[in-house]
PDB file of N, CA and C in Angstrom:
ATOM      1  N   UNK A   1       7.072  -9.795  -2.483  1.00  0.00           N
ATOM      2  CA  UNK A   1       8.314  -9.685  -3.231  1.00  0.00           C
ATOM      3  C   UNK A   1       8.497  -8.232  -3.711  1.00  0.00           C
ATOM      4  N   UNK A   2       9.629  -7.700  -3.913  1.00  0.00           N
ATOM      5  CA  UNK A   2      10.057  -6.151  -3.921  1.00  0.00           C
ATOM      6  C   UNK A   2       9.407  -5.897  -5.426  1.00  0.00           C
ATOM      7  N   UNK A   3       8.127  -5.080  -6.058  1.00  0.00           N
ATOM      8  CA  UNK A   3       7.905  -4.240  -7.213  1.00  0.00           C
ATOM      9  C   UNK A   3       6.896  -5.295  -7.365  1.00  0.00           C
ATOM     10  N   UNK A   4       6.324  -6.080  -6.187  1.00  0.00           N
ATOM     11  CA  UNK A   4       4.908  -6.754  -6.547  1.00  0.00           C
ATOM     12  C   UNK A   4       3.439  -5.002  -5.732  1.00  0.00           C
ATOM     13  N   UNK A   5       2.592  -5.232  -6.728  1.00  0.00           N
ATOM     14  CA  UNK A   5       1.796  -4.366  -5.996  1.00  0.00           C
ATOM     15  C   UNK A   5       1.104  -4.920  -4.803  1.00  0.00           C
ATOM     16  N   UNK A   6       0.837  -4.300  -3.486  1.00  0.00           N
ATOM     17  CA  UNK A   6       0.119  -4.685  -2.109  1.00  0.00           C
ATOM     18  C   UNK A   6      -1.387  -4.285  -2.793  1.00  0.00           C
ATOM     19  N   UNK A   7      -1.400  -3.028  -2.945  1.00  0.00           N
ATOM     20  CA  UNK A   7      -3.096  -2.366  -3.501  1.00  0.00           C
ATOM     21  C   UNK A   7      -2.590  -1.806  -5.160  1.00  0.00           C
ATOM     22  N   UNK A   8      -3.958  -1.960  -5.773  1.00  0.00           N
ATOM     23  CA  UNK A   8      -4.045  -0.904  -6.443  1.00  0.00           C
ATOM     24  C   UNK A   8      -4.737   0.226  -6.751  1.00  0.00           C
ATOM     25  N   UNK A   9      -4.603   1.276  -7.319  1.00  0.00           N
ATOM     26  CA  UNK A   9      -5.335   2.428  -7.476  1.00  0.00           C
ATOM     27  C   UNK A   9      -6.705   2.033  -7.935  1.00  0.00           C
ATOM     28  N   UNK A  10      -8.020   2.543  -7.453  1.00  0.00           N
ATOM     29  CA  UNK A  10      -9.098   2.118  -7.900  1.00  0.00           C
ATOM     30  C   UNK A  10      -9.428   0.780  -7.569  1.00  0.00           C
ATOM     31  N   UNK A  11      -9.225   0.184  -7.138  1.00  0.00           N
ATOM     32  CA  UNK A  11      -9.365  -1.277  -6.636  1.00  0.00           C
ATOM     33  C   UNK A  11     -10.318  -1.160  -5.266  1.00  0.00           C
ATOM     34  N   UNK A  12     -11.405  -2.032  -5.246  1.00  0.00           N
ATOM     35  CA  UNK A  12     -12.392  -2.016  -3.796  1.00  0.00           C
ATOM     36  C   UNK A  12     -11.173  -2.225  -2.670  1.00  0.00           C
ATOM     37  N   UNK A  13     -11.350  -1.653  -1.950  1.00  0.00           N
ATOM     38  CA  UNK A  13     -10.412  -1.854  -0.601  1.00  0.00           C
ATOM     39  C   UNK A  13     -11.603  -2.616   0.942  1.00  0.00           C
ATOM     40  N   UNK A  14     -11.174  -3.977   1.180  1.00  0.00           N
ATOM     41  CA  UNK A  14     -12.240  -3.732   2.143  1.00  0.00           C
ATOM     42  C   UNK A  14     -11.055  -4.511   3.169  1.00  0.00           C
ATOM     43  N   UNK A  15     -10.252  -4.226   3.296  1.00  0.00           N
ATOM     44  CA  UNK A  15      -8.552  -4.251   4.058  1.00  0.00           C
ATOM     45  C   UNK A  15      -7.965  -3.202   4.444  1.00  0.00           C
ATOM     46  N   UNK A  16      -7.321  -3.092   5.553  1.00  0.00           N
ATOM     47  CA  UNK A  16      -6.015  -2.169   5.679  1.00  0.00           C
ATOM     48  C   UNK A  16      -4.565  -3.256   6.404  1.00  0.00           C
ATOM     49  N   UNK A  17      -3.535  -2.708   5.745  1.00  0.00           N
ATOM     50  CA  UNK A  17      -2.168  -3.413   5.860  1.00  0.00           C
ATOM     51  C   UNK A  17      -1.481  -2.644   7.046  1.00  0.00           C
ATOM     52  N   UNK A  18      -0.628  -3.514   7.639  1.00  0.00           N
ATOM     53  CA  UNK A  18       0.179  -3.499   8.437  1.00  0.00           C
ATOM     54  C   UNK A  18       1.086  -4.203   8.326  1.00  0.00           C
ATOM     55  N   UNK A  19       2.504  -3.184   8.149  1.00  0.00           N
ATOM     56  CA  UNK A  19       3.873  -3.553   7.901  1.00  0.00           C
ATOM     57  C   UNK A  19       4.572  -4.078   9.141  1.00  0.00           C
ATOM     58  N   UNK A  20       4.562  -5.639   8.732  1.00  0.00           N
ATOM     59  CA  UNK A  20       5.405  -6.238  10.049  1.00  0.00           C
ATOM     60  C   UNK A  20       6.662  -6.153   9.857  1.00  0.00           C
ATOM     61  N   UNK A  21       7.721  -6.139   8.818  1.00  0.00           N
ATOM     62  CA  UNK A  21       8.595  -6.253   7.726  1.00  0.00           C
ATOM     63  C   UNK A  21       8.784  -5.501   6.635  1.00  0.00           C
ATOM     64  N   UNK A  22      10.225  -4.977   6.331  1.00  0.00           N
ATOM     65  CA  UNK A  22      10.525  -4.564   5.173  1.00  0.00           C
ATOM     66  C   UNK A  22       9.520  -2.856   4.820  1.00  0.00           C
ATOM     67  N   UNK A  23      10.104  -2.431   3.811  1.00  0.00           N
ATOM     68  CA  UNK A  23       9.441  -1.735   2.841  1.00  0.00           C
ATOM     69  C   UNK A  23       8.291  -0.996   2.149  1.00  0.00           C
ATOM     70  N   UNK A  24       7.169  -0.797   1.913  1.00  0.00           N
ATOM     71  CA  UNK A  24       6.516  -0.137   0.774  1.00  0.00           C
ATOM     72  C   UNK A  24       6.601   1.091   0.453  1.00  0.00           C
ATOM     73  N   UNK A  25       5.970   1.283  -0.929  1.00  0.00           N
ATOM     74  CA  UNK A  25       6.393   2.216  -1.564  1.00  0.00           C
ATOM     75  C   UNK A  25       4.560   2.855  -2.233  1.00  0.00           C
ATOM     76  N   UNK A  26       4.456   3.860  -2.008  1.00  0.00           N
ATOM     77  CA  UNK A  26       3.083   4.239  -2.183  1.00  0.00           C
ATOM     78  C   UNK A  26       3.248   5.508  -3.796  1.00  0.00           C
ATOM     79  N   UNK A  27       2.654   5.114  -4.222  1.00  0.00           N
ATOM     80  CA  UNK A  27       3.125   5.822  -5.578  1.00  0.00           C
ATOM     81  C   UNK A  27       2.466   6.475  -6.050  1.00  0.00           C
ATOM     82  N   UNK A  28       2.726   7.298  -6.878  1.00  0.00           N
ATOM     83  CA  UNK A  28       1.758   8.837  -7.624  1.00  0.00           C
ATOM     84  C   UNK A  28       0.454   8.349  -8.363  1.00  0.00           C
ATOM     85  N   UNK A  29      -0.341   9.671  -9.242  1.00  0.00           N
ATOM     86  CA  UNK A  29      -1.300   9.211  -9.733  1.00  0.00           C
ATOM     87  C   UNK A  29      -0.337   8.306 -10.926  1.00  0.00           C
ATOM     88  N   UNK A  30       0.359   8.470 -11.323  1.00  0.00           N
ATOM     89  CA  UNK A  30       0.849   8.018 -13.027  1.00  0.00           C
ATOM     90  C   UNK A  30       1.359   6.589 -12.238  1.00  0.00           C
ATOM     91  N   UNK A  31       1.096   5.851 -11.195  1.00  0.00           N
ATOM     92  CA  UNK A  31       1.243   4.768 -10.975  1.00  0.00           C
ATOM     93  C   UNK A  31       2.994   4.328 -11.036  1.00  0.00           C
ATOM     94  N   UNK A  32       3.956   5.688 -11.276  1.00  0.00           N
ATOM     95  CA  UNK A  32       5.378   5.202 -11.632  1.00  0.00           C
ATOM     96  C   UNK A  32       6.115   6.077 -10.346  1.00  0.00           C
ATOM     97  N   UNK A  33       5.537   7.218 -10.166  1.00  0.00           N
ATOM     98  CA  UNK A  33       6.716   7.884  -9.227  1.00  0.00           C
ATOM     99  C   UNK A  33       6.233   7.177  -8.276  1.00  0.00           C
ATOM    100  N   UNK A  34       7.491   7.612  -6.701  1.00  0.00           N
ATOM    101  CA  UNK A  34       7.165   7.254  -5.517  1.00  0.00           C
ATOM    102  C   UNK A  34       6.901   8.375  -4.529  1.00  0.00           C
ATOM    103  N   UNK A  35       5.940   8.500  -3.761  1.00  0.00           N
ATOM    104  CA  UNK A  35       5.182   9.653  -3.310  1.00  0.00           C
ATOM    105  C   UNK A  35       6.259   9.344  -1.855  1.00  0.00           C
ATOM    106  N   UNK A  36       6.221   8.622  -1.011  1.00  0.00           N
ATOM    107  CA  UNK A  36       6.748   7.985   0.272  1.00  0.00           C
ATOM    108  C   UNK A  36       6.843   6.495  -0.038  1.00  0.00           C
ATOM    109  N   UNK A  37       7.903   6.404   1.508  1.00  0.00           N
ATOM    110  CA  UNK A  37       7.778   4.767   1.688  1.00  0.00           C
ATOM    111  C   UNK A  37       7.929   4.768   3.171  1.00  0.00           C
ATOM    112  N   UNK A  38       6.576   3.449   3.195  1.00  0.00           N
ATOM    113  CA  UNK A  38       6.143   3.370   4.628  1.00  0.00           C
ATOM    114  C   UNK A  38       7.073   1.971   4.543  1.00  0.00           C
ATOM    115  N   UNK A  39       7.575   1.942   6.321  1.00  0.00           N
ATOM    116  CA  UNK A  39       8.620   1.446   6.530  1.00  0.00           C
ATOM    117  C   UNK A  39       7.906   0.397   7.868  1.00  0.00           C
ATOM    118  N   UNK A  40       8.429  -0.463   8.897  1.00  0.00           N
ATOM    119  CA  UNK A  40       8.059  -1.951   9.522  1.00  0.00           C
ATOM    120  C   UNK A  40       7.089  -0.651  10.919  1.00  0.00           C
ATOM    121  N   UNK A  41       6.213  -1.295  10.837  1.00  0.00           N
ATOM    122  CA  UNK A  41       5.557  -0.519  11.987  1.00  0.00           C
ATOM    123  C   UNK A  41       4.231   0.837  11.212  1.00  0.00           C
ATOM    124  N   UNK A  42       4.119   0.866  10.084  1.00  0.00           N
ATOM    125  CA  UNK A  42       3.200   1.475   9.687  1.00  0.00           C
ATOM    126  C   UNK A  42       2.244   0.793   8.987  1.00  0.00           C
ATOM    127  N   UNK A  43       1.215   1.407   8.734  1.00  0.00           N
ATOM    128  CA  UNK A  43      -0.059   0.766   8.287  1.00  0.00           C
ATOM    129  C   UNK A  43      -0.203   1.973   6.483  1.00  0.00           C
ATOM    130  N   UNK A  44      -1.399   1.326   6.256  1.00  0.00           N
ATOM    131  CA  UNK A  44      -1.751   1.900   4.944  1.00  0.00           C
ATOM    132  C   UNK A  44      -3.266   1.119   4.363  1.00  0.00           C
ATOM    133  N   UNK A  45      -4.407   1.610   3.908  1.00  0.00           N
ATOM    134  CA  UNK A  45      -5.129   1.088   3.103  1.00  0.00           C
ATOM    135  C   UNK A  45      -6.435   1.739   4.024  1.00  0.00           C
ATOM    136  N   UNK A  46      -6.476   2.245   5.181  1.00  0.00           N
ATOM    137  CA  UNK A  46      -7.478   2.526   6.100  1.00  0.00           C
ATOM    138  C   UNK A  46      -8.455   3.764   5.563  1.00  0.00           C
ATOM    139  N   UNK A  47      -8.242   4.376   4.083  1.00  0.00           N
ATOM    140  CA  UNK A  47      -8.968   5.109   3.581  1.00  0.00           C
ATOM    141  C   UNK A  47     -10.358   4.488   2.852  1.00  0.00           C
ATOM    142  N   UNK A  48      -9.977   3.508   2.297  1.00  0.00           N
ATOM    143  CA  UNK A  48     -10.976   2.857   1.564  1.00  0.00           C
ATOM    144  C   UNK A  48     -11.910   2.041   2.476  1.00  0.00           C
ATOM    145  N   UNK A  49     -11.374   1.456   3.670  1.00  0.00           N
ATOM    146  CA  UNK A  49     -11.487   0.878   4.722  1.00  0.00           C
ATOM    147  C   UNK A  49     -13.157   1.342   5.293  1.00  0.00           C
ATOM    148  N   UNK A  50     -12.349   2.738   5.793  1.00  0.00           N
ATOM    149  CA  UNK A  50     -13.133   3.407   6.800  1.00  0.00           C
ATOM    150  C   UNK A  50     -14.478   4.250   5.498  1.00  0.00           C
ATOM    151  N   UNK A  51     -13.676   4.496   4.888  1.00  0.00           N
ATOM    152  CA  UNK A  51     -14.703   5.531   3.971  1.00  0.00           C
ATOM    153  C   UNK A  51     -15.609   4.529   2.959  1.00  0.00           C
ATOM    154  N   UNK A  52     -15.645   3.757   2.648  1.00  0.00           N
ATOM    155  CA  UNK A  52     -16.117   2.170   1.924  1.00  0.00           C
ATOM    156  C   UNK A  52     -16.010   2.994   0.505  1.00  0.00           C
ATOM    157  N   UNK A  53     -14.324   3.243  -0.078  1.00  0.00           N
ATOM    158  CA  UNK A  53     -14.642   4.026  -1.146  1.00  0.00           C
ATOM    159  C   UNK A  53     -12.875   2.979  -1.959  1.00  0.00           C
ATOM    160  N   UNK A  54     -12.993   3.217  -3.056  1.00  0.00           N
ATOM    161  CA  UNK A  54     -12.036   2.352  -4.000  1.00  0.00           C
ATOM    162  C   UNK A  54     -10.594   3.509  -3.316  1.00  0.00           C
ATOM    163  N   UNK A  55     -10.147   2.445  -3.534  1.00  0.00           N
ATOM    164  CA  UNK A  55      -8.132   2.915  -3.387  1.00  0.00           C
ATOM    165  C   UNK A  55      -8.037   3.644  -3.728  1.00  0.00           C
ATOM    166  N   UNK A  56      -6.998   4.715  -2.916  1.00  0.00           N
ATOM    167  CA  UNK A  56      -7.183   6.050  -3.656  1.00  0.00           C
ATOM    168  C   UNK A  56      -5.442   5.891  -4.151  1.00  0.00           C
ATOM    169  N   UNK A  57      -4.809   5.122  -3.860  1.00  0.00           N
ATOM    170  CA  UNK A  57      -3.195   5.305  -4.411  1.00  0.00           C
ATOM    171  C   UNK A  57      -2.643   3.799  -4.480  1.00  0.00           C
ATOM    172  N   UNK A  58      -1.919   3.764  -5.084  1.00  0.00           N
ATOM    173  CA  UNK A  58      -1.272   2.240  -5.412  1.00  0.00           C
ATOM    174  C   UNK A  58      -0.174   2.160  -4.555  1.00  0.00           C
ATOM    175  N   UNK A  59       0.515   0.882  -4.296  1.00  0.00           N
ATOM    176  CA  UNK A  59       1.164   0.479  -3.023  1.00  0.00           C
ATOM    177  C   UNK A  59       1.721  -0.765  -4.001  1.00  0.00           C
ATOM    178  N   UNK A  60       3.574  -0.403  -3.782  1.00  0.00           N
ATOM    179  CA  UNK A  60       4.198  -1.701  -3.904  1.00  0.00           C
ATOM    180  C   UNK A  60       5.076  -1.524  -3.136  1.00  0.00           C
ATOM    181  N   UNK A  61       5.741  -3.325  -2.780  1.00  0.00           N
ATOM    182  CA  UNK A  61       6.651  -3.404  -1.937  1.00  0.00           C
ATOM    183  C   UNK A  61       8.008  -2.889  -2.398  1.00  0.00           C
ATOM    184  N   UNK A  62       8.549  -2.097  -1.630  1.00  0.00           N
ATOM    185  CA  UNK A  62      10.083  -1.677  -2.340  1.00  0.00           C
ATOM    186  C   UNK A  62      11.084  -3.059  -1.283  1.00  0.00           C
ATOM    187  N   UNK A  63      10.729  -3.642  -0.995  1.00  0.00           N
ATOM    188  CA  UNK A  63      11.833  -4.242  -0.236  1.00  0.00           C
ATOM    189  C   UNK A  63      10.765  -6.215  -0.526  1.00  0.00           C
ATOM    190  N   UNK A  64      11.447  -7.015   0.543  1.00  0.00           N
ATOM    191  CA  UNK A  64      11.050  -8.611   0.327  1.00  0.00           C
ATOM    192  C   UNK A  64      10.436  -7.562   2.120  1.00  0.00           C
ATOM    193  N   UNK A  65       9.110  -7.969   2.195  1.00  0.00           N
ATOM    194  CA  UNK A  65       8.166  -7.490   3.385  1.00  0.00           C
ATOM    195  C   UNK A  65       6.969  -8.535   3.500  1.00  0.00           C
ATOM    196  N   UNK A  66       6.975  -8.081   5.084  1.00  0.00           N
ATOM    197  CA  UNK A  66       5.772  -8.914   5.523  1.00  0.00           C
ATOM    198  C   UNK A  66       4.658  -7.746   5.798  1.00  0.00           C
ATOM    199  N   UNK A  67       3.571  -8.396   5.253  1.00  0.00           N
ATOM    200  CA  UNK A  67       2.229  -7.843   5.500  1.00  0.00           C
ATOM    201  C   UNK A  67       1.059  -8.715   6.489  1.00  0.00           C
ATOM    202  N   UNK A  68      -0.016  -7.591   6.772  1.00  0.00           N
ATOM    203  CA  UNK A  68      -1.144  -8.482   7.601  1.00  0.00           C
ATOM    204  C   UNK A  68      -2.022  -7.405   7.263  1.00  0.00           C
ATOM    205  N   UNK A  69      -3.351  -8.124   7.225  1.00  0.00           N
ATOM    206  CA  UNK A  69      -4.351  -7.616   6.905  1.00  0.00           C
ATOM    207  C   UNK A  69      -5.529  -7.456   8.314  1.00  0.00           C
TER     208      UNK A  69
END
């Protein structure tokens, strides 16, 4: 749902997302601005993933989107 968070900052990541649908919105350190928005066909979360290290940025949906893990 649009302004639900996907990740959050500091959070174990042992996932990466792929936007089948809609929207996200990847946001600053202060958790309020919006840095980019990854749009149907991009991925996100493959830092924590690959590096086995906590979220480095928070992620909400700006739109109603489908995800897969």
């Amino acid at each position: 749902m649009p302004s639900e968070h996907v990740v959050r900052k500091g959070a174990v990541g042992k996932e990466m997302f792929f936007i089948y649908r809609g929207k996200c919105t990847v946001l600053a350190n202060d958790n309020k601005s919006p840095l980019f928005t990854l749009k149907q066909g991009s991925f996100f979360g493959e830092i924590a993933l690959v590096l086995n290290e906590r979220r480095t940025a928070s992620v909400i949906a700006a739109s109603l989107c489908e995800t897969s893990y």
